[in-house]
N, C-alpha and C. Protein backbone atom coordinates (compact mmCIF):
# COMPACT_ATOMS: atom_id res chain seq x y z
N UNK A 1 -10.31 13.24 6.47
CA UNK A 1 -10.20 11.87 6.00
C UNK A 1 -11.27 11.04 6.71
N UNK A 2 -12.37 10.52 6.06
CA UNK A 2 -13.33 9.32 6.68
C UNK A 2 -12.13 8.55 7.56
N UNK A 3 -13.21 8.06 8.53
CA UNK A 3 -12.35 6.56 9.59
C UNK A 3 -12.48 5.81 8.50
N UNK A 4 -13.27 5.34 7.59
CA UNK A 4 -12.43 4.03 6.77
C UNK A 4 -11.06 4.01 6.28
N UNK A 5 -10.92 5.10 5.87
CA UNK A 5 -9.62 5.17 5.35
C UNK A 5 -8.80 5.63 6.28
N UNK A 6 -8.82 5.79 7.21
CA UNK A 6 -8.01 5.76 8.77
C UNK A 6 -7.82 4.45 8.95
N UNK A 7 -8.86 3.75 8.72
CA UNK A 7 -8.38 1.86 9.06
C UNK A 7 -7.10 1.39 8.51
N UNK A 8 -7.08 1.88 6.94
CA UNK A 8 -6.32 0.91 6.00
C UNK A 8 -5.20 1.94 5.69
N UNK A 9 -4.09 1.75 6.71
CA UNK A 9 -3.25 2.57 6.30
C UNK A 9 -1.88 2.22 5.72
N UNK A 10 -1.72 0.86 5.26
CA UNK A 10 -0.65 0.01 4.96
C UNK A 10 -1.04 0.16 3.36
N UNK A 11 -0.28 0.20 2.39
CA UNK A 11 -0.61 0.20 1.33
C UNK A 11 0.53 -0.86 0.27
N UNK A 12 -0.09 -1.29 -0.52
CA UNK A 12 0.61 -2.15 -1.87
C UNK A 12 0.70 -1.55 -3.26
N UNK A 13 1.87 -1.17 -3.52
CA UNK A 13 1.87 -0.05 -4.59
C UNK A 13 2.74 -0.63 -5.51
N UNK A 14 2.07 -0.62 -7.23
CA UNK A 14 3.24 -1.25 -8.18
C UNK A 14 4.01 0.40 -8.89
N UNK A 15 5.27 0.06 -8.93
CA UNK A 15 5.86 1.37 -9.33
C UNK A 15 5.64 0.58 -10.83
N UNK A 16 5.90 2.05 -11.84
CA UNK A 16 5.82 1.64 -13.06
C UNK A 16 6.89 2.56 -13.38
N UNK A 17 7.05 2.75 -15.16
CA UNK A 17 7.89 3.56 -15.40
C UNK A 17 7.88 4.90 -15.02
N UNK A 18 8.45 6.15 -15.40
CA UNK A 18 8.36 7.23 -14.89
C UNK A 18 8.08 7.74 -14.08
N UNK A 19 8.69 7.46 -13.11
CA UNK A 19 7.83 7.69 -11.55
C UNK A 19 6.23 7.46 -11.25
N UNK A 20 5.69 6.48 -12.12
CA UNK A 20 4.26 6.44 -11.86
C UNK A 20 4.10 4.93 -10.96
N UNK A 21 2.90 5.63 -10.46
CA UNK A 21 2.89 3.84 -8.82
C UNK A 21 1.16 4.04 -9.02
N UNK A 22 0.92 2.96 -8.93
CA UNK A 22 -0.63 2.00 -8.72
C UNK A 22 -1.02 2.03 -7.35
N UNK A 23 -1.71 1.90 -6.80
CA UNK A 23 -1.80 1.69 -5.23
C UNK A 23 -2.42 -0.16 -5.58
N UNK A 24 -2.23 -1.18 -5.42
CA UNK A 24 -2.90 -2.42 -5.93
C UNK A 24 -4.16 -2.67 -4.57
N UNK A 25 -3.71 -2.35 -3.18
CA UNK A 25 -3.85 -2.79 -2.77
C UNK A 25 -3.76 -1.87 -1.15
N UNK A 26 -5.31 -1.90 -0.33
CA UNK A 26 -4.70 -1.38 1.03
C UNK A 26 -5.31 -2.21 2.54
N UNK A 27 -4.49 -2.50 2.81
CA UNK A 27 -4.37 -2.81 4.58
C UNK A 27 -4.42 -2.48 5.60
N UNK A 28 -4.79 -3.10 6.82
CA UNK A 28 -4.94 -2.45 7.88
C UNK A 28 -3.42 -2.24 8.75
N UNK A 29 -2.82 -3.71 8.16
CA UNK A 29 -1.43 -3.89 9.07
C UNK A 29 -0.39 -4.19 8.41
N UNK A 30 0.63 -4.06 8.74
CA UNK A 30 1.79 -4.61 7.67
C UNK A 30 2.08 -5.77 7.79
N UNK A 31 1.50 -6.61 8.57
CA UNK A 31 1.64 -7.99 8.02
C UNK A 31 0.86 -8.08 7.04
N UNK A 32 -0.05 -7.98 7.05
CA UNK A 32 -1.23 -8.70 6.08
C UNK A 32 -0.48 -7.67 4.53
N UNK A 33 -0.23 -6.39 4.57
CA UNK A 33 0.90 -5.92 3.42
C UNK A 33 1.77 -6.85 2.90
N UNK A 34 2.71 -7.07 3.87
CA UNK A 34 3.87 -8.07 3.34
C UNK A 34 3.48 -9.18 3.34
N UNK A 35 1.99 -9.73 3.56
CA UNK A 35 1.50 -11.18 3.15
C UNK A 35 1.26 -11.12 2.14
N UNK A 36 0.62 -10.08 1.33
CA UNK A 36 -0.21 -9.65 -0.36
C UNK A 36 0.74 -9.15 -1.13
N UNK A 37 1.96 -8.78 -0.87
CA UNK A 37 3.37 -8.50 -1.47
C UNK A 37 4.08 -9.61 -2.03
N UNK A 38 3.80 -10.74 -0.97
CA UNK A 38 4.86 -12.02 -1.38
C UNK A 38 3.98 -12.99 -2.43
N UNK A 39 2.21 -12.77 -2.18
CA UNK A 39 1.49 -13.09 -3.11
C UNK A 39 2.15 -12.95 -4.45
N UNK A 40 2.16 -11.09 -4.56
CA UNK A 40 2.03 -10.18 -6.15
C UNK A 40 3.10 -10.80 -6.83
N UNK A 41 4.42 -10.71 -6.07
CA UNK A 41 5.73 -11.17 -6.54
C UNK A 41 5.82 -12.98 -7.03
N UNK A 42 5.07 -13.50 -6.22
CA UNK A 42 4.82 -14.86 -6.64
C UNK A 42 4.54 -15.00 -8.22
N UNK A 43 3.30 -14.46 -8.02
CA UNK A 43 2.77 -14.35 -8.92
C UNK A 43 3.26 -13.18 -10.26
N UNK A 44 3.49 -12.10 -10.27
CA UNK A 44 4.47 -11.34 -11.17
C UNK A 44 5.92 -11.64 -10.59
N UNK A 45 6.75 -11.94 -11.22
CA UNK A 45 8.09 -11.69 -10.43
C UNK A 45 8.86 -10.73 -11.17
N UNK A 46 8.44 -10.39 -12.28
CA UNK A 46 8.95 -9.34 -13.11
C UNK A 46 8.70 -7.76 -12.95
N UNK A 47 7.66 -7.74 -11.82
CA UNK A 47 7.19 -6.09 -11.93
C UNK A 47 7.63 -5.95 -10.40
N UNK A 48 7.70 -4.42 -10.23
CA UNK A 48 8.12 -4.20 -8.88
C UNK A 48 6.92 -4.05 -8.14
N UNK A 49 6.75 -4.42 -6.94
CA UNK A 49 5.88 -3.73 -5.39
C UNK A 49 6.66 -3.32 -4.43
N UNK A 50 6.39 -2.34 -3.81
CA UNK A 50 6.80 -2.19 -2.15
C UNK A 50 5.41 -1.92 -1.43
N UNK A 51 5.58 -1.87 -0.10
CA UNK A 51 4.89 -1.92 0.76
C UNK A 51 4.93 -0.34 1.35
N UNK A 52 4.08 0.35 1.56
CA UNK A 52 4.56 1.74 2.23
C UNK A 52 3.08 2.10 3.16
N UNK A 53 3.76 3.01 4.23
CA UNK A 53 2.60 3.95 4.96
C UNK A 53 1.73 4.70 4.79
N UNK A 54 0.55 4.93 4.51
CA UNK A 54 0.26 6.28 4.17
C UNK A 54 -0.40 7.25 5.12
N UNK A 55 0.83 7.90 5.21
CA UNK A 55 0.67 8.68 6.02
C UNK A 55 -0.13 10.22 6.22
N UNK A 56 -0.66 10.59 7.14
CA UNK A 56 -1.92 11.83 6.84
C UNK A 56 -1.18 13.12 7.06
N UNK A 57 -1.43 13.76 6.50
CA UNK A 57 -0.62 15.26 6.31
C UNK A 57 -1.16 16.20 7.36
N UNK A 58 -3.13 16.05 7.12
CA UNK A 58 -3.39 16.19 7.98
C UNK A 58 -3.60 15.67 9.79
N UNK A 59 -3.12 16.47 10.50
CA UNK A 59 -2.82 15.74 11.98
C UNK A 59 -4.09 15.82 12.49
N UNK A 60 -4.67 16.62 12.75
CA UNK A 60 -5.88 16.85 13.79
C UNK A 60 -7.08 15.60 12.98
N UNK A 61 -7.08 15.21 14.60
CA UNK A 61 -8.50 14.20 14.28
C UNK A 61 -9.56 14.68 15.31
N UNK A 62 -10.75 14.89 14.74
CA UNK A 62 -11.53 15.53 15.46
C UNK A 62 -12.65 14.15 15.35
C-alpha cells in the first residue's frame, strides 16, 4: 500500500441497495469523517452514510 493511502484511513461510504457502498469520501481522522458525514446527511437526508476504518490486511510495513 503507497504512504498516501496510509494517510487517509477514515473513510465516508454511501451504502446503496444490494449490499453495494460508494466510498464518497477519505480522511485522515475521524473527526474530519464525522465532520463530512454531518455535511452529506445535511445535505441528502434520505440516503444512508457511515463512517468506517479501513483497515490493511496487509500488516508488515516495510
Amino acid at each position: 500500500m503507497p504512504y498516501r493511502d496510509r494517510l487517509n484511513r477514515w473513510l465516508v461510504v454511501r451504502l446503496l441497495p444490494n449490499m453495494q457502498r460508494i466510498v464518497v469520501a477519505r480522511c485522515r481522522n475521524r473527526s474530519d469523517a464525522d465532520g463530512y458525514l454531518h455535511v452529506l446527511r445535511r445535505l441528502m437526508p434520505d440516503e444512508t452514510f457511515i463512517v468506517m476504518f479501513d483497515g490493511d490486511a496487509d500488516s508488515s510495513l516495510t
